[in-house]
N, C-alpha and C. Protein backbone atom coordinates (compact mmCIF):
# COMPACT_ATOMS: atom_id res chain seq x y z
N UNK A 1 104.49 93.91 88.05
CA UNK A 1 103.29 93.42 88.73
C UNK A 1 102.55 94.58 89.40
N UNK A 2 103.40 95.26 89.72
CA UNK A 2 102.25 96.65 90.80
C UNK A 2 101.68 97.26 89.93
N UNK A 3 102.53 97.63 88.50
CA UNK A 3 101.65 98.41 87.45
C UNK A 3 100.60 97.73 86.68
N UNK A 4 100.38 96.73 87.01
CA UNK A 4 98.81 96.01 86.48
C UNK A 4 97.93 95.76 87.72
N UNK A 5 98.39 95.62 88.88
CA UNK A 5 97.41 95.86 90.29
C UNK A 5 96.90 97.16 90.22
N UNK A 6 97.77 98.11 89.89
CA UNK A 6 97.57 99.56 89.64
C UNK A 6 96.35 99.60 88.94
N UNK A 7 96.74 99.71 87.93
CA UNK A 7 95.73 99.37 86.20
C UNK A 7 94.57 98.63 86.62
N UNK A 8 94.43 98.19 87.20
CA UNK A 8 93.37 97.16 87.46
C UNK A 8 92.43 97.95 88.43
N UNK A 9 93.43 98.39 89.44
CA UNK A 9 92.44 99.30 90.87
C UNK A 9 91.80 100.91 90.01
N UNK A 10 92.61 101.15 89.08
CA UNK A 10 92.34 102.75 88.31
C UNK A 10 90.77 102.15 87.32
N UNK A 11 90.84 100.96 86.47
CA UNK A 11 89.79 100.68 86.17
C UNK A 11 88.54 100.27 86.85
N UNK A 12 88.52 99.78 87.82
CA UNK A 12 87.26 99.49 88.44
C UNK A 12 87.38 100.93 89.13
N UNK A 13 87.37 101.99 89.51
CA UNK A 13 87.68 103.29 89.91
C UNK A 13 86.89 103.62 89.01
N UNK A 14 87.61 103.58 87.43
CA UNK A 14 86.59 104.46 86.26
C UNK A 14 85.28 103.75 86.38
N UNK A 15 85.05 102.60 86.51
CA UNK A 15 83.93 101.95 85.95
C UNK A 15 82.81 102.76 87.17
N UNK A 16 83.25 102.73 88.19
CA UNK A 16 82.45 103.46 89.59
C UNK A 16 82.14 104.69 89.51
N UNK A 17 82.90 105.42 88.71
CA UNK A 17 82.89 106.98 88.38
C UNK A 17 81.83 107.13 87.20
N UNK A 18 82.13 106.06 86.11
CA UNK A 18 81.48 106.15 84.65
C UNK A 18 79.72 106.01 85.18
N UNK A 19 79.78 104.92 85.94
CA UNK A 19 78.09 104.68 86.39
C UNK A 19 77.61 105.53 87.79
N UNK A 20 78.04 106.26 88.39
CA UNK A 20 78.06 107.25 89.19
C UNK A 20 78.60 108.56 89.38
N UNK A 21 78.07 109.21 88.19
CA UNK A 21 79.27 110.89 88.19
C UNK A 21 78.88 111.42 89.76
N UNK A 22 77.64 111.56 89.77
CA UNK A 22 77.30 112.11 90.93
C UNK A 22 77.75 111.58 92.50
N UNK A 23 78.35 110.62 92.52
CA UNK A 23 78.54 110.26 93.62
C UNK A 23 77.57 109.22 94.86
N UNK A 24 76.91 108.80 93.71
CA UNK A 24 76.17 108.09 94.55
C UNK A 24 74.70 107.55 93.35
N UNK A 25 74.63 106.34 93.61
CA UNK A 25 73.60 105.41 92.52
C UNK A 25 73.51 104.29 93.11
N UNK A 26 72.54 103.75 93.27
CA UNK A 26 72.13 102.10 93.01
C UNK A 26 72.08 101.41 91.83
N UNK A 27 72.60 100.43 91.42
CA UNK A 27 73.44 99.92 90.00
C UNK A 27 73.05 98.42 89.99
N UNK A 28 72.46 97.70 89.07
CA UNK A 28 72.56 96.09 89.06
C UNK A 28 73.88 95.51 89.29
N UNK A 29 74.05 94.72 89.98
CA UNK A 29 75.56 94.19 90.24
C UNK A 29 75.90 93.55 88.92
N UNK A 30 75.14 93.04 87.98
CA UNK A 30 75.08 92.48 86.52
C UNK A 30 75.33 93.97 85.66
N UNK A 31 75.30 94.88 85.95
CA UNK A 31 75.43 96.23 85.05
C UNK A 31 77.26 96.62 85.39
N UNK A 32 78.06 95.92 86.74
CA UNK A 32 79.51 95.97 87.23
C UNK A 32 79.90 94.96 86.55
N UNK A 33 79.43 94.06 86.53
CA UNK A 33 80.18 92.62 85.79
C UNK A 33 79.89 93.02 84.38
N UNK A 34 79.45 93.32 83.21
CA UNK A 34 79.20 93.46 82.02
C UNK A 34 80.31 94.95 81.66
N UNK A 35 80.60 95.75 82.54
CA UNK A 35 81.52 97.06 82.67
C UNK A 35 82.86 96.56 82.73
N UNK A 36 82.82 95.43 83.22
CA UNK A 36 84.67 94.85 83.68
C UNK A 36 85.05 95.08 84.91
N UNK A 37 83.72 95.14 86.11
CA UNK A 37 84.57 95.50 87.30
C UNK A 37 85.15 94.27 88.00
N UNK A 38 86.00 94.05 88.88
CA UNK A 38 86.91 92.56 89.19
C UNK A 38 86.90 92.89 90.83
N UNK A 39 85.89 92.06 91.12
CA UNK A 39 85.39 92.16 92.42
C UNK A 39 86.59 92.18 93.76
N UNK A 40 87.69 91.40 92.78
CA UNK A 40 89.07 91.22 93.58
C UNK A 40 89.79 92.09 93.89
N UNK A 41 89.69 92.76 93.13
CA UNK A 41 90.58 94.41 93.54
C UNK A 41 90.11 95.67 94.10
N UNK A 42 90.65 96.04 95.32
CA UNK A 42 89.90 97.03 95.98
C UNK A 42 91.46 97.70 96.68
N UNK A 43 90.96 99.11 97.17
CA UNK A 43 92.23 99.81 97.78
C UNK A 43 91.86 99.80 99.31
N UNK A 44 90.30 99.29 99.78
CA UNK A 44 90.48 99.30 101.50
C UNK A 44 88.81 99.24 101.41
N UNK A 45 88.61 98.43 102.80
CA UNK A 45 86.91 98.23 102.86
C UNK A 45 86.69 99.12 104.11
N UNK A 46 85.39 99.38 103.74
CA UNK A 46 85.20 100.05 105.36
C UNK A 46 83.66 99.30 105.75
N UNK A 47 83.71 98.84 107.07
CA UNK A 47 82.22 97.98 107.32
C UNK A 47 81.15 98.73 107.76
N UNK A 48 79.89 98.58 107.82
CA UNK A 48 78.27 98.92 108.08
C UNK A 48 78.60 98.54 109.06
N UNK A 49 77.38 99.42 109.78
CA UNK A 49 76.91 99.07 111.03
C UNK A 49 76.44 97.27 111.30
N UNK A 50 75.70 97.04 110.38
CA UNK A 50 75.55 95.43 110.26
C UNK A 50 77.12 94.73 109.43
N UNK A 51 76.52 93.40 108.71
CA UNK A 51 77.98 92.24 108.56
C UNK A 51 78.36 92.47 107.17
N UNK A 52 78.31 93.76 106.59
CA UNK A 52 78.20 94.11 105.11
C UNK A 52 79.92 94.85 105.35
N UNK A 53 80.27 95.69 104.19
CA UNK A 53 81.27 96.46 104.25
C UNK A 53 81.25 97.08 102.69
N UNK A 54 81.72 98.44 102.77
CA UNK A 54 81.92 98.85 101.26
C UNK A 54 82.87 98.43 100.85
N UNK A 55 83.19 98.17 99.37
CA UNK A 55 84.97 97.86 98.92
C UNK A 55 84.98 99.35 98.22
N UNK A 56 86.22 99.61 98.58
CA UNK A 56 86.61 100.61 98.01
C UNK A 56 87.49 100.73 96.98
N UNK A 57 87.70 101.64 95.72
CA UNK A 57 88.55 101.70 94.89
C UNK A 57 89.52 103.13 94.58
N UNK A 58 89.92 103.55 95.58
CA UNK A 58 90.50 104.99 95.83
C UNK A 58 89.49 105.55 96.35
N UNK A 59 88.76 106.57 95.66
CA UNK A 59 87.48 107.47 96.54
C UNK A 59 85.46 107.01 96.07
N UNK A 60 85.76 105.94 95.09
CA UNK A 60 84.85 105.17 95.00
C UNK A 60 84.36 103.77 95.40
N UNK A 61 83.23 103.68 96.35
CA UNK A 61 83.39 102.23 96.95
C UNK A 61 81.97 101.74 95.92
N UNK A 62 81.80 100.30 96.17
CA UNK A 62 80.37 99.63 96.22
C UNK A 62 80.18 98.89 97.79
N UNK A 63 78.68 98.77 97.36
CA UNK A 63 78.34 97.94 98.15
C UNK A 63 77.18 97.08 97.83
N UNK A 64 77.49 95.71 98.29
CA UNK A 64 76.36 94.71 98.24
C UNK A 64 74.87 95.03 98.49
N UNK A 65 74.19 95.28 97.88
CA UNK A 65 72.56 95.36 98.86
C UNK A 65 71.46 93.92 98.71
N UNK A 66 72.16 93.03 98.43
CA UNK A 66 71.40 91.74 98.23
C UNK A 66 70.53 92.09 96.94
N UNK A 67 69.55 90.71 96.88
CA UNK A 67 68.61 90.49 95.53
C UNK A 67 69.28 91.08 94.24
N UNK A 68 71.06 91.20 94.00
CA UNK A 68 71.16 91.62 92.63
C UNK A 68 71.72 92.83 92.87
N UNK A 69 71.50 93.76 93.87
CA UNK A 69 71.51 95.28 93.29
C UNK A 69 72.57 95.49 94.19
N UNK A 70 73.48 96.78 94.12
CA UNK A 70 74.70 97.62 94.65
C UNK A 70 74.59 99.37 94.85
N UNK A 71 75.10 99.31 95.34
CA UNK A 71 74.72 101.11 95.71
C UNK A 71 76.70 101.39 95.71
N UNK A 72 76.74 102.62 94.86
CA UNK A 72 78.35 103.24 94.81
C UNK A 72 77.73 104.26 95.44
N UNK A 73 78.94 104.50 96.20
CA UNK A 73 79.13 105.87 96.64
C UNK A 73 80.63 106.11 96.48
N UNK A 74 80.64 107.69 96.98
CA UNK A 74 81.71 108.39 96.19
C UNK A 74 82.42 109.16 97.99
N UNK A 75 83.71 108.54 98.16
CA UNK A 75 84.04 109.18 99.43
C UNK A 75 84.47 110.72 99.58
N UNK A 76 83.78 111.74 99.48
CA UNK A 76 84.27 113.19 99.04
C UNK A 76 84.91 113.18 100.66
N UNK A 77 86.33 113.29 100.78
CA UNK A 77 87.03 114.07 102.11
C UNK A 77 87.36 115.30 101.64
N UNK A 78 87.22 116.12 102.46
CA UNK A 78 86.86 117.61 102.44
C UNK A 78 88.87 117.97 103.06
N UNK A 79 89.83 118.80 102.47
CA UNK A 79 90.40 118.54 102.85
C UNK A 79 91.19 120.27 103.30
């Protein structure tokens, strides 16, 4: 079971990476669902200043921006 939670968190990871090399894009949330991303699996959220929060998938999160659309970003820790 952990190695398909695994598998599952590494793919929505690629899918965030594949539509954002750069680290950062605004994306149709219909362009994540047609990719295979599974809104259910995330490795940790972190919240906005407002009632939103990113989901994260290791060092790639999304986030909701209403009317349809999502913005990824890419958590670079400097280490």
């Amino acid at each position: 079971m952990r190695s398909k939670i695994h598998r599952d968190l590494k793919r929505n990871r690629d899918i965030l990476h594949e539509l954002a090399p750069s680290g950062k894009r605004k994306v149709k949330r219909e362009m994540l669902q047609r990719a295979g991303f599974d809104w259910h699996f995330h490795t940790h959220r972190i919240p906005t200043r407002g009632d939103r929060a990113y989901q994260f998938c290791y060092d790639y999160g999304v986030l909701e921006l209403g009317e349809g659309m999502c913005l990824i970003v890419q958590n670079k820790i400097s280490a």
